[in-house]
Protein backbone atom coordinates (compact mmCIF):
# COMPACT_ATOMS: atom_id res chain seq x y z
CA UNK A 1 -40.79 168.35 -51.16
CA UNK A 2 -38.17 171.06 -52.19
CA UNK A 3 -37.34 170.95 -56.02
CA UNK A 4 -35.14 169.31 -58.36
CA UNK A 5 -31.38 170.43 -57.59
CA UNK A 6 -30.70 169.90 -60.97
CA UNK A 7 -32.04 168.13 -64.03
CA UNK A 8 -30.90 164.29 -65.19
CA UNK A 9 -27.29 164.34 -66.30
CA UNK A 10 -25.88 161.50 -68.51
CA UNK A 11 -22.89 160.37 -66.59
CA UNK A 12 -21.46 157.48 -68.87
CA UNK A 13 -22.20 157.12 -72.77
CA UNK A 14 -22.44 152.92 -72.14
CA UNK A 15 -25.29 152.69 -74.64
CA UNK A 16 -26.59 149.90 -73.06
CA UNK A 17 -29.35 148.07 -75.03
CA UNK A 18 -31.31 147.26 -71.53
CA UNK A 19 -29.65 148.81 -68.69
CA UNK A 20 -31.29 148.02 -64.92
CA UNK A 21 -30.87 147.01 -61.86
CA UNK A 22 -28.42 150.10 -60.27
CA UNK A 23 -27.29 149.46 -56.90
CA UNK A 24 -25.33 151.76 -54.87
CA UNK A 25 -22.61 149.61 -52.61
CA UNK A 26 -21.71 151.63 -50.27
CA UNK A 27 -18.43 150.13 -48.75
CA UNK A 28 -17.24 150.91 -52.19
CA UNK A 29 -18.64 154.11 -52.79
CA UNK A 30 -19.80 152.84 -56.17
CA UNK A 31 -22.63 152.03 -58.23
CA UNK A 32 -23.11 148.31 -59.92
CA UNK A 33 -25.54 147.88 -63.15
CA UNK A 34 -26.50 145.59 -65.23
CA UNK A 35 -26.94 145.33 -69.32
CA UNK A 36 -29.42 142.43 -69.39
CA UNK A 37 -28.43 141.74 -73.00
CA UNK A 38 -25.33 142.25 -73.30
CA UNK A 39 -23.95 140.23 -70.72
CA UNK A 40 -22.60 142.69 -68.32
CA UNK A 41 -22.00 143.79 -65.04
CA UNK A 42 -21.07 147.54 -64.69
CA UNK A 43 -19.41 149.28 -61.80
CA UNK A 44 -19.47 153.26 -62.16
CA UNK A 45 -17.38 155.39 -58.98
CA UNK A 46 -18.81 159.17 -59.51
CA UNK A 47 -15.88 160.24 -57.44
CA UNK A 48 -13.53 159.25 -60.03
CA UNK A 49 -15.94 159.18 -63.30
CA UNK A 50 -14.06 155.29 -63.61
CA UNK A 51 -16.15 152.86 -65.37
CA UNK A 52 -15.69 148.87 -65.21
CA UNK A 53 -17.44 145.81 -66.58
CA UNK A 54 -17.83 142.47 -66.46
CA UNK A 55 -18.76 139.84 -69.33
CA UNK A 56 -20.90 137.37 -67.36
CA UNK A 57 -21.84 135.44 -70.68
CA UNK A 58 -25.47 135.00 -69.84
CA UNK A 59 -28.32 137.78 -69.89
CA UNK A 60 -28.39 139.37 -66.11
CA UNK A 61 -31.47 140.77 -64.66
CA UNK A 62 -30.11 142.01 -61.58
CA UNK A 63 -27.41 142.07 -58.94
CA UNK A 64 -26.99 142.15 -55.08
CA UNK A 65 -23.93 143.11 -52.41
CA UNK A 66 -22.76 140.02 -50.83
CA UNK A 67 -19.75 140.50 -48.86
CA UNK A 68 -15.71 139.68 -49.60
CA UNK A 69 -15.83 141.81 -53.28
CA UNK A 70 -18.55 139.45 -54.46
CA UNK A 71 -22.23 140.02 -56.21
CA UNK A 72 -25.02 137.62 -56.11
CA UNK A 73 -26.27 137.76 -59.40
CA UNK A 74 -29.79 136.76 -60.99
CA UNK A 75 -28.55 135.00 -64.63
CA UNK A 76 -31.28 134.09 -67.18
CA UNK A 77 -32.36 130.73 -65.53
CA UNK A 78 -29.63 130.18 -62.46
CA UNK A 79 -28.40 132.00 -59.50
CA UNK A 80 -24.63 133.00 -59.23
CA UNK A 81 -21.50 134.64 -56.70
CA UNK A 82 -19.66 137.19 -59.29
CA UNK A 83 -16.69 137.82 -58.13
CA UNK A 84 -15.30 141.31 -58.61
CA UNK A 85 -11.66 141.04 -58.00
CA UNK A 86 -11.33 137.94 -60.55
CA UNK A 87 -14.21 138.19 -62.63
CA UNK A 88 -15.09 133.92 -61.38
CA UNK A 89 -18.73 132.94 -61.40
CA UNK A 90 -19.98 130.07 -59.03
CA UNK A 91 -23.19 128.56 -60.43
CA UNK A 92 -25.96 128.47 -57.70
CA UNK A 93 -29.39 127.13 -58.03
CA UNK A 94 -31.19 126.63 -60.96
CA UNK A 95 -35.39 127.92 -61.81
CA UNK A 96 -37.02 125.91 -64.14
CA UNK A 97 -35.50 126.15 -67.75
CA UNK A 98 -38.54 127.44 -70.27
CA UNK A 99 -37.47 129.12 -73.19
CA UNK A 100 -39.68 132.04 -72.65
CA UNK A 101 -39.00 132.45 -68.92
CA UNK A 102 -35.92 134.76 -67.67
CA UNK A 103 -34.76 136.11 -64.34
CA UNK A 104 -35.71 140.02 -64.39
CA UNK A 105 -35.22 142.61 -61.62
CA UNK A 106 -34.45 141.91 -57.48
CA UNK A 107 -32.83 142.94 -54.67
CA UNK A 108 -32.24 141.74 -50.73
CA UNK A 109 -34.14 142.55 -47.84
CA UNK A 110 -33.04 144.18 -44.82
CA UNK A 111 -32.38 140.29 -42.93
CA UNK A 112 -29.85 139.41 -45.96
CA UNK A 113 -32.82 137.42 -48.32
CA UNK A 114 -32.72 138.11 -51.98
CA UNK A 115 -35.73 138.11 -53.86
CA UNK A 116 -36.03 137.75 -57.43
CA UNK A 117 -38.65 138.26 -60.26
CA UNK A 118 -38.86 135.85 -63.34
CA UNK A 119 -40.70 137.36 -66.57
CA UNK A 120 -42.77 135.65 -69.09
CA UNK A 121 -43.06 136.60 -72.71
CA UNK A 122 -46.07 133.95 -73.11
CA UNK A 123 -48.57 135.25 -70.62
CA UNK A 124 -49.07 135.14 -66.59
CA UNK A 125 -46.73 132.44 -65.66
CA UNK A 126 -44.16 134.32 -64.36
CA UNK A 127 -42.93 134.11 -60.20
CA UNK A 128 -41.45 135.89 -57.81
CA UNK A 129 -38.63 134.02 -55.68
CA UNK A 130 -36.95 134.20 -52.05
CA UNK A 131 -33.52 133.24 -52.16
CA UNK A 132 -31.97 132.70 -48.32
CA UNK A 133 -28.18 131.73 -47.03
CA UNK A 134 -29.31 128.48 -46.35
CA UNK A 135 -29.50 127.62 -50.23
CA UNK A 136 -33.04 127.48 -49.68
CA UNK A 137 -34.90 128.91 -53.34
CA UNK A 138 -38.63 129.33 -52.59
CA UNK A 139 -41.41 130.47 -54.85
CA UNK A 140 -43.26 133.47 -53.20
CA UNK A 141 -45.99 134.86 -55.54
CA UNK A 142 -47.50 133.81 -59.23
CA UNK A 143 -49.58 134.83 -62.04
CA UNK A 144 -47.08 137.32 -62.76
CA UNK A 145 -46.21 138.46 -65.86
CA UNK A 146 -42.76 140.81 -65.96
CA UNK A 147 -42.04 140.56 -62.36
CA UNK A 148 -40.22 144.25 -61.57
CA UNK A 149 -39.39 146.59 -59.38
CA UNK A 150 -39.59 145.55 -56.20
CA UNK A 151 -38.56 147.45 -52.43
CA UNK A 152 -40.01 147.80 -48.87
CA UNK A 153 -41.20 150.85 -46.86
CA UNK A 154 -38.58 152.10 -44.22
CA UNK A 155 -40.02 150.39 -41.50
CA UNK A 156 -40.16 146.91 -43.61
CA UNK A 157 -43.52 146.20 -43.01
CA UNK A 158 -44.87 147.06 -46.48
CA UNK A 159 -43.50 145.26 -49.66
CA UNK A 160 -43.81 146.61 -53.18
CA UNK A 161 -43.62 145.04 -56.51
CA UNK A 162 -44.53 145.82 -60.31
CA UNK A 163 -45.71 143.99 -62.86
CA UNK A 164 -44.66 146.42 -65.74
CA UNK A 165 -47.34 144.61 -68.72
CA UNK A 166 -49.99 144.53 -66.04
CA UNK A 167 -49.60 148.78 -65.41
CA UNK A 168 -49.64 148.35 -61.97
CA UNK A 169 -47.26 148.11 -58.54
CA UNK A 170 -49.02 146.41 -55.81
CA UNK A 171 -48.43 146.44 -52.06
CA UNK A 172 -48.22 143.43 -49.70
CA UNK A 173 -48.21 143.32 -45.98
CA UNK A 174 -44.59 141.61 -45.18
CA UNK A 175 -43.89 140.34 -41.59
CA UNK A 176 -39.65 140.71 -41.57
CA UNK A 177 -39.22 137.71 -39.42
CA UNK A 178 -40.32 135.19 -41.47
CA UNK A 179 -39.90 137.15 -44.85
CA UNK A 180 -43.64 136.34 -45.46
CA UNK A 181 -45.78 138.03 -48.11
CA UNK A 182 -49.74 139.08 -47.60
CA UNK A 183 -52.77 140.54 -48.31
CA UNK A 184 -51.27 141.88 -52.33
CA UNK A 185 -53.40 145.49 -53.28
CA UNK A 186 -53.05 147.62 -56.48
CA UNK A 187 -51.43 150.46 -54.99
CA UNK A 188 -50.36 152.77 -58.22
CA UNK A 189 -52.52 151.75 -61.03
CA UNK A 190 -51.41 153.00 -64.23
CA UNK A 191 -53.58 150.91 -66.50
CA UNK A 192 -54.66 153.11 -69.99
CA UNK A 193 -51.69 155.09 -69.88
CA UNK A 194 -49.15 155.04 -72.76
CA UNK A 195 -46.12 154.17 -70.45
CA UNK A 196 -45.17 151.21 -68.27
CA UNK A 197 -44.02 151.03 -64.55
CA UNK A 198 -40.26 149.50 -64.40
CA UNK A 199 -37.78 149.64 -61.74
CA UNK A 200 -37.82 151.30 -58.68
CA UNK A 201 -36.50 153.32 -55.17
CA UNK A 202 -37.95 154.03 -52.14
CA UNK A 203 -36.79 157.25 -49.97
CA UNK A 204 -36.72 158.28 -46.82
CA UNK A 205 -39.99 159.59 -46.44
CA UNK A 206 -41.54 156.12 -47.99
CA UNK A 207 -42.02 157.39 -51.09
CA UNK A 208 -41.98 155.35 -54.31
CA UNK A 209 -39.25 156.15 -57.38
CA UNK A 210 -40.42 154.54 -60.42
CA UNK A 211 -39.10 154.76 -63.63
CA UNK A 212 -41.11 154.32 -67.01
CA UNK A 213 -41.00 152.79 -69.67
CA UNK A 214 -41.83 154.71 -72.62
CA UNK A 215 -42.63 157.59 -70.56
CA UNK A 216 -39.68 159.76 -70.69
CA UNK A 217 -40.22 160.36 -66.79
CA UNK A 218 -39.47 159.02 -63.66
CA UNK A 219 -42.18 159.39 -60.86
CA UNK A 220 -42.41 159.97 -57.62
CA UNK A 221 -45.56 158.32 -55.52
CA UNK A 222 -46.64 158.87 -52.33
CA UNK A 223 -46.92 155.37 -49.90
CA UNK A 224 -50.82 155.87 -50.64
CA UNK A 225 -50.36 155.74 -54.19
CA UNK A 226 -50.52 158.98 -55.16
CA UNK A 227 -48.46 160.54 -57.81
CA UNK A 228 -46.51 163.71 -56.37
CA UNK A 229 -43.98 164.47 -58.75
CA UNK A 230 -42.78 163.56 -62.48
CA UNK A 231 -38.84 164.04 -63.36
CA UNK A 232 -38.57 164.18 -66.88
CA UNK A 233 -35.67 162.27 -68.56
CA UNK A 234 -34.25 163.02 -71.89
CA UNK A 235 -34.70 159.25 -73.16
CA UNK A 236 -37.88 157.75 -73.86
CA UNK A 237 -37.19 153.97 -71.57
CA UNK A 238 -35.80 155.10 -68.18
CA UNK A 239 -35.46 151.45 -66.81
CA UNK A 240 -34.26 151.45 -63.06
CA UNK A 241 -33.72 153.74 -60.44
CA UNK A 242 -31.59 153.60 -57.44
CA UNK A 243 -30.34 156.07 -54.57
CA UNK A 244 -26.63 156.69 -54.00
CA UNK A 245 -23.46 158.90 -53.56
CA UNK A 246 -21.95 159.61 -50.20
CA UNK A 247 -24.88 161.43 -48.60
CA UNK A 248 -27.55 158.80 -50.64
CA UNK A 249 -28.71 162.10 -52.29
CA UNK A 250 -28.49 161.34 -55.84
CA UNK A 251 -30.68 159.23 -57.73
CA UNK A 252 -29.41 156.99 -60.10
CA UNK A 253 -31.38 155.90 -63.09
CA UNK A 254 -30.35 153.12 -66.16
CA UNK A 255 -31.70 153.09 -69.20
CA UNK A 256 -32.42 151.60 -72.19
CA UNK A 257 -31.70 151.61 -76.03
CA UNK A 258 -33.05 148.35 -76.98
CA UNK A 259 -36.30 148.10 -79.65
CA UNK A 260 -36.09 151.79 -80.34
CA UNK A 261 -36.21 152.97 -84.43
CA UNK A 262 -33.63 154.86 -85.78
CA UNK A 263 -35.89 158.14 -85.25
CA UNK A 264 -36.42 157.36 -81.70
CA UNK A 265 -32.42 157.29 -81.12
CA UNK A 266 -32.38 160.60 -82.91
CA UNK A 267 -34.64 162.02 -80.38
CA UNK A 268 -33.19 160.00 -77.47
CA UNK A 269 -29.52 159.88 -77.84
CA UNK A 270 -28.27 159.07 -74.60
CA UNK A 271 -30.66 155.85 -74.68
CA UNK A 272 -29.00 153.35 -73.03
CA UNK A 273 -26.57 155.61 -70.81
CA UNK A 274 -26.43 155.98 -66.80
CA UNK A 275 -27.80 159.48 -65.73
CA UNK A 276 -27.71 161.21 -62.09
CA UNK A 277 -29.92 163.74 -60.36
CA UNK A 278 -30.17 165.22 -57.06
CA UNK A 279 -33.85 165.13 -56.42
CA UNK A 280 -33.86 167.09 -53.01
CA UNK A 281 -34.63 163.84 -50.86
CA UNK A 282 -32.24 160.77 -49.81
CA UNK A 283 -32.73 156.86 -49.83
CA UNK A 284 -31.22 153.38 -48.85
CA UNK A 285 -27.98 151.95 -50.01
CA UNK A 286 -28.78 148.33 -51.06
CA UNK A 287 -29.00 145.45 -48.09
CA UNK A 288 -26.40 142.72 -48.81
CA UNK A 289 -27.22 139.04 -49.29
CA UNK A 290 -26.86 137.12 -46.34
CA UNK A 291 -25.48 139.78 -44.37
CA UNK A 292 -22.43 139.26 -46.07
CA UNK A 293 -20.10 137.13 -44.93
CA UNK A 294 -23.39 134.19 -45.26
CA UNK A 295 -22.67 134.78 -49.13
CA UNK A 296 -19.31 133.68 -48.89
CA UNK A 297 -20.08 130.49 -46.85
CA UNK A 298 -22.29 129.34 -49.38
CA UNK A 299 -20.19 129.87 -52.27
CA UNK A 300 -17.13 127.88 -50.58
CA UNK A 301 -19.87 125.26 -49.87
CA UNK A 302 -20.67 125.24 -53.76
CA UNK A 303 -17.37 125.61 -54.91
């Protein structure tokens, strides 16, 4: 692949304490976050440099485009419709309510189904869910412990999820029609190393993004597995990564400030912060819930 056009820029001094989940929408030319502990939703337009946020009042693991200014978001235990030109939440359905069980990192599919990871902080309980129009909330995949980031290969037929503890991201086969999952693999196995595997992109090519945690680096592997490239970052917990901008050039990548020492902020300053780089390749801009206009159907339904 050519090289780097440039080097990761900071290009908002949030300070989140655990930013994730970027998604470039690109009706609105604009890139939505989340800070999973502080409650909010952030919108960032590079043409302008204008930042926006919304107080949810519940930790958010991630968010998805779903038609008519609103965002299907993944709350700590429930499902909700944010909508951005009011700031209104409508509740949706519920997971099961264990203290040491959260919502964590998702995204839809290319037929409008969002799927969402839970994460466990008590071992490998944790599940991976497939949220459709119809209200239907099914579980898809267990034994999990920090269900992460999660995509599919350009021609859908591969799906890809991490389990950050676990050091690995695994492959599935995934038929599209039915939205079915098979035949899970360790594809990148990162077990031993001092990092963790967090969020991640796919681009053009097939290739995986994936930031990590506590590695300073983003990483680039190849749909075998292999590792082709390493972008260094100048913060220790790169998070998330996501491609976007009007050519779906630049890469996107959250981060995170939260657990870090005094010393570590020293040496990573801009923890927390959004940061951009043109990394020579393009991606996908994210696939909306329900196709849209199903999102809004649903909500009225609800409402």
């Amino acid at each position: 692949m050519p090289p780097l056009d440039d080097i990761p820029q900071p290009v908002t001094a949030t300070r989140a304490r655990l930013g994730e989940g970027p998604c470039w929408i690109a009706e609105e030319a604009c890139l939505y976050w989340v800070d999973i502990y502080n409650h909010r939703v952030h919108r960032y337009d590079p043409a302008t440099r204008a930042e926006r946020w919304f107080d949810v009042g519940d930790a958010v693991g991630c968010l998805a485009p779903a038609g008519d200014h609103r965002l299907l978001l993944a709350l700590r235990h429930r499902l909700a419709f944010l909508d951005t030109a009011t700031g209104a939440l409508t509740p949706l359905p519920a997971f099961e309510h264990r203290a040491h069980i959260r919502c964590n990192d998702g995204k839809c599919d290319a037929r409008g189904r969002f799927w969402v990871g839970t994460m466990s902080t008590a071992g490998a309980d944790a599940s991976l869910y497939r949220y459709t129009a119809d209200g239907t909330l099914a579980e898809m995949e267990t034994g999990l412990t920090v269900s992460n980031g999660l995509g599919w290969s350009p021609d859908g037929g591969t799906f890809y999820l991490t389990d950050s503890p676990a050091q690995v991201i695994y492959a599935y086969d995934f038929e599209p029609g039915g939205g079915t999952l098979a035949n899970r693999r360790v594809l990148v196995d990162l077990r031993g190393e001092a990092f963790f595997p967090d969020g991640l992109a796919i681009d053009r090519d097939g290739c995986l993004w994936s930031a990590m945690w506590d590695g300073w680096c983003v990483i680039r592997f190849a749909p075998d597995g292999r590792e082709l490239l390493r972008v260094p970052m100048p913060v220790q917990r790169p998070t998330c990564c996501a491609f976007g901008g009007p050519d779906l050039s630049t890469l996107f990548v959250t981060s995170a400030s939260v657990g870090l020492s005094e010393a570590e902020i020293e040496r990573s300053f801009h923890a927390g912060d959004l940061f951009a780089v043109r990394p020579g390749v393009s991606g996908f801009s994210a696939d909306a819930f329900g196709g849209g206009a199903a999102a809004s159907r649903v909500a009225a339904r609800l409402a």
